[in-house]
N, C-alpha and C. Protein backbone atom coordinates (compact mmCIF):
# COMPACT_ATOMS: atom_id res chain seq x y z
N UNK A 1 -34.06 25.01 -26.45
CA UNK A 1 -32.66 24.67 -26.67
C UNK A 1 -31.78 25.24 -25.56
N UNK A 2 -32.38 26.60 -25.29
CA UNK A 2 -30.93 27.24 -23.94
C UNK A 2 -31.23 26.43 -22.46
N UNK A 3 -32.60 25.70 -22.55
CA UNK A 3 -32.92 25.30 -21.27
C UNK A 3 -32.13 23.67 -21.02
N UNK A 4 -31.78 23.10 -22.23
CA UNK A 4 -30.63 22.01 -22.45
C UNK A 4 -29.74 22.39 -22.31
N UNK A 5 -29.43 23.07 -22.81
CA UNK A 5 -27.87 23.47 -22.69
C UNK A 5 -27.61 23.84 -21.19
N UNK A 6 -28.37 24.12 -20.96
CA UNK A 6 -28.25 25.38 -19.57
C UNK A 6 -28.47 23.98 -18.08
N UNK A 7 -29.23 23.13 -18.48
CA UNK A 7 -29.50 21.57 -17.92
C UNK A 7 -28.31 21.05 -17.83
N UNK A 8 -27.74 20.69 -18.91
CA UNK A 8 -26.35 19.89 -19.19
C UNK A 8 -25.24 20.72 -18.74
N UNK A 9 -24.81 22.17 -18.71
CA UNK A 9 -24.00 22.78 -17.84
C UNK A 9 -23.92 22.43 -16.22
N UNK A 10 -25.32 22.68 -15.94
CA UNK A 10 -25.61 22.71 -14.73
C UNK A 10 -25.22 21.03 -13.74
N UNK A 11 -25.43 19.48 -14.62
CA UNK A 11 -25.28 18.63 -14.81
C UNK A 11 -23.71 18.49 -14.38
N UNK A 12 -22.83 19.26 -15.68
CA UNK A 12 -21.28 18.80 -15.73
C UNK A 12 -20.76 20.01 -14.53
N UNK A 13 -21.46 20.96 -13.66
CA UNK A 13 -21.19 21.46 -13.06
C UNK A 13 -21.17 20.52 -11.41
N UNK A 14 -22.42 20.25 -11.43
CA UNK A 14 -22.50 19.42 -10.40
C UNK A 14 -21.48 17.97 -10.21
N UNK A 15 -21.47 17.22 -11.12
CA UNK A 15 -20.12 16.39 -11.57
C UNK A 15 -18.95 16.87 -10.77
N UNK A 16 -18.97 18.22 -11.48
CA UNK A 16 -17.39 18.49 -10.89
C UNK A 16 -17.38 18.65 -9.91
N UNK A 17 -18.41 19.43 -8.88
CA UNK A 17 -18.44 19.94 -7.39
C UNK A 17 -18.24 18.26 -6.85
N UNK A 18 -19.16 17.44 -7.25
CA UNK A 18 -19.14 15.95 -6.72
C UNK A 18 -17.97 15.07 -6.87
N UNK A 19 -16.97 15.93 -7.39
CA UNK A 19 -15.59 14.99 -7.68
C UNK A 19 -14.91 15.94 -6.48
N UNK A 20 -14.71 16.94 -6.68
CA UNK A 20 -13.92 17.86 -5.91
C UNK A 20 -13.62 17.56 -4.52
N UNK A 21 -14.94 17.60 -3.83
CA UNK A 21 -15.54 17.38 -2.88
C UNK A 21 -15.07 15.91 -2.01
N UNK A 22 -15.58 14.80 -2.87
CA UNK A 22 -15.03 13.35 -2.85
C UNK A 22 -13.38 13.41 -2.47
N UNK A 23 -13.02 14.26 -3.07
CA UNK A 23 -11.58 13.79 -3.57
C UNK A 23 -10.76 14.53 -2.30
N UNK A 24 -11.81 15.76 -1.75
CA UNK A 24 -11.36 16.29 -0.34
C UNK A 24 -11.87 15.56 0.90
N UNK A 25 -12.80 14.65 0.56
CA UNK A 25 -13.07 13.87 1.95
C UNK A 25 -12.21 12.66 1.85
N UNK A 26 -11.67 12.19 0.67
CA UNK A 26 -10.76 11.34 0.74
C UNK A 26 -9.47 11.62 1.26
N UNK A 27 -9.00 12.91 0.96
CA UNK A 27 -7.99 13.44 1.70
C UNK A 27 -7.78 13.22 3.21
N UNK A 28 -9.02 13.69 3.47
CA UNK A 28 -9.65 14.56 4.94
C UNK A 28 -9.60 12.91 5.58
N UNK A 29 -10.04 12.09 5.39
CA UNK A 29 -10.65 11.12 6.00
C UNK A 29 -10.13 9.57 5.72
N UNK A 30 -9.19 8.99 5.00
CA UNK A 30 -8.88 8.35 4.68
C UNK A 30 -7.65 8.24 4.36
N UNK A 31 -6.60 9.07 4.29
CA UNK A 31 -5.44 8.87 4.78
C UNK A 31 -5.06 9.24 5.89
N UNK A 32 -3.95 8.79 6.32
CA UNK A 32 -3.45 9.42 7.66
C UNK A 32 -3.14 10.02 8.16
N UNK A 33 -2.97 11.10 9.42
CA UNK A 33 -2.18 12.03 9.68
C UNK A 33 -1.32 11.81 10.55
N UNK A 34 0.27 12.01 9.40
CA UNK A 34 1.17 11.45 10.04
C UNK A 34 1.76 12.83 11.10
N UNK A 35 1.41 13.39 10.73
CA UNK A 35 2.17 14.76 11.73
C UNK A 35 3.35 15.73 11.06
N UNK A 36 4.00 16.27 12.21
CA UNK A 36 5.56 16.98 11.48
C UNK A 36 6.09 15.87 11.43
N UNK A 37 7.11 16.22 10.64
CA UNK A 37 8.33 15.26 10.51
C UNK A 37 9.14 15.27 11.58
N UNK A 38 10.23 14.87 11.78
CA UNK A 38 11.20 14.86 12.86
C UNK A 38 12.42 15.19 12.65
N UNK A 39 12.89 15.90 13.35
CA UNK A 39 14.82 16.92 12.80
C UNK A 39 15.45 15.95 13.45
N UNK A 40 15.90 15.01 12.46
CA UNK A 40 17.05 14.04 12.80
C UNK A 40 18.18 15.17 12.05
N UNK A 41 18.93 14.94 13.16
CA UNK A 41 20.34 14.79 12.59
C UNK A 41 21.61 13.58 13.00
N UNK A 42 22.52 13.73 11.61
CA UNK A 42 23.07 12.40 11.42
C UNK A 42 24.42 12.84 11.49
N UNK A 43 25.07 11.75 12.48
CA UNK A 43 26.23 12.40 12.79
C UNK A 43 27.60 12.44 11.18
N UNK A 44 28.20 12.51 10.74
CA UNK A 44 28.81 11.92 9.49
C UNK A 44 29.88 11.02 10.31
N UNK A 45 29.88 9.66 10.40
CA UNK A 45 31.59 9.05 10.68
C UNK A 45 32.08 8.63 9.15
N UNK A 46 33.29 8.22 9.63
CA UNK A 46 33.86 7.57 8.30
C UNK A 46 33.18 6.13 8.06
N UNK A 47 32.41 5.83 9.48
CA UNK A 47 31.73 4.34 9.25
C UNK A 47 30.44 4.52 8.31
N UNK A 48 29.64 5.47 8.34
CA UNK A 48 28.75 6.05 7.91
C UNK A 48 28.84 6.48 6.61
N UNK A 49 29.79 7.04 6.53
CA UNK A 49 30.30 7.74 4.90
C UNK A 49 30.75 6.37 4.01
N UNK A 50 31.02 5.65 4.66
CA UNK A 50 31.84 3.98 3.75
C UNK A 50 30.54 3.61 3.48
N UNK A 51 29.53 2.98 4.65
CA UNK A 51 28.61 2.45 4.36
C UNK A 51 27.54 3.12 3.42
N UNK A 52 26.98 4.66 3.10
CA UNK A 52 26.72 5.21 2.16
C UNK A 52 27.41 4.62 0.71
N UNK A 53 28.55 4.93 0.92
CA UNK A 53 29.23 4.65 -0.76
C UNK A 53 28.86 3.14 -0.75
N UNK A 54 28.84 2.28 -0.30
CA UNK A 54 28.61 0.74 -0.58
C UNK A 54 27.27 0.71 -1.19
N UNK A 55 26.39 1.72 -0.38
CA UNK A 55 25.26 1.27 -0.74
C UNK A 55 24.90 2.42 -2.19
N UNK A 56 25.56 3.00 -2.30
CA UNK A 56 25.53 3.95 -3.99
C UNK A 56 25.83 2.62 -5.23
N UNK A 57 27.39 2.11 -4.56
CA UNK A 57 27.62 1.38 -5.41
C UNK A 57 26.82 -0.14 -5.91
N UNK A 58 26.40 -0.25 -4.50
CA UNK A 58 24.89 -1.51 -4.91
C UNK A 58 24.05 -1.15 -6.09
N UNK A 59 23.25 0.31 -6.05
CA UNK A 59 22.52 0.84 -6.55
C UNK A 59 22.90 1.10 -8.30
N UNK A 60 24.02 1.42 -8.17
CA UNK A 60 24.70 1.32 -9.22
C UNK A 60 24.32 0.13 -10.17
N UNK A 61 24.87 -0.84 -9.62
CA UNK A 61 24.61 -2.30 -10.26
C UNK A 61 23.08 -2.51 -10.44
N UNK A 62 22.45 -1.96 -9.69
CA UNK A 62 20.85 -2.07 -10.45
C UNK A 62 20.87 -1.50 -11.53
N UNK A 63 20.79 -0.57 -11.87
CA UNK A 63 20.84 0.17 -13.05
C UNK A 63 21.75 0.09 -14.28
N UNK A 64 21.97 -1.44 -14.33
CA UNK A 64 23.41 -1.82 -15.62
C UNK A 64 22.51 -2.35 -16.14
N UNK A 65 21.25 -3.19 -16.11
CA UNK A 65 20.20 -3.51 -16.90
C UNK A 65 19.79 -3.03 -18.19
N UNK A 66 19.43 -3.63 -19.31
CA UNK A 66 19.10 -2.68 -20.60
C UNK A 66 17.56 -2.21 -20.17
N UNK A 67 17.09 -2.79 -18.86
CA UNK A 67 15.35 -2.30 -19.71
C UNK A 67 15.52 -1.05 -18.36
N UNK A 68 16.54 -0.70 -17.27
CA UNK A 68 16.46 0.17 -16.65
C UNK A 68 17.46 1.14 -16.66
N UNK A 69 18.43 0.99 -17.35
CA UNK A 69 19.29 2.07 -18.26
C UNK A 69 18.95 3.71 -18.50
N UNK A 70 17.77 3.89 -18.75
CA UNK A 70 17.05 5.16 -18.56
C UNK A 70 16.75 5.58 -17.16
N UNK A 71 16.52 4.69 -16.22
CA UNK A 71 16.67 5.51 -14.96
C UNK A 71 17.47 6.06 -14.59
N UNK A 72 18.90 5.46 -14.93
CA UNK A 72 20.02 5.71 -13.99
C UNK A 72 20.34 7.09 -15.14
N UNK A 73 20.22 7.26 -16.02
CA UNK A 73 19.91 8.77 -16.81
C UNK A 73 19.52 9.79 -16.16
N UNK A 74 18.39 9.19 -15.68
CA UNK A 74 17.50 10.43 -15.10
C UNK A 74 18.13 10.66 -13.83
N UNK A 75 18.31 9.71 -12.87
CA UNK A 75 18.96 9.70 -11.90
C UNK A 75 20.58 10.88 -11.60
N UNK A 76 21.15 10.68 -12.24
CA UNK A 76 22.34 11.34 -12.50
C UNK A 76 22.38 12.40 -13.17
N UNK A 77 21.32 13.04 -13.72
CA UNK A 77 21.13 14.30 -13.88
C UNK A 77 20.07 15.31 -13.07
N UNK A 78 19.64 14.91 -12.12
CA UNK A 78 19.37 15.21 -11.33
C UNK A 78 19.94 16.00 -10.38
């Protein structure tokens, strides 16, 4: 009986090393490396600051929907 048990540990042990593993060569090897990011900076104009609010207020109007009503929840308490 301990040599089953001790089989089937050994079993769901290996499993896991074989997921782990997978799941780091998928990392490693299959997505991309995009690099650092890049330090933009943005100047603020008033052309810039208008066009922001236009595009809040677009966004806005997505979220008047009944079946997406809960986003704009989450959204704004944020």
């Amino acid at each position: 009986m301990k040599k089953r048990i001790l089989k089937i540990a050994l079993y769901v042990f290996g499993i896991i090393i074989l997921g782990v593993s997978s799941l780091l060569a998928y990392v490693k090897i299959a997505l991309p490396d995009v690099g650092k990011p890049l330090d933009l900076k943005v100047e603020a104009s008033p052309e810039r600051i208008m066009r922001g609010e236009y595009l809040a207020q677009q966004r806005d109007g997505l979220h008047a929907m009944p079946f997406t009503a809960r986003l704009d929840r989450v959204w704004r308490s944020g």
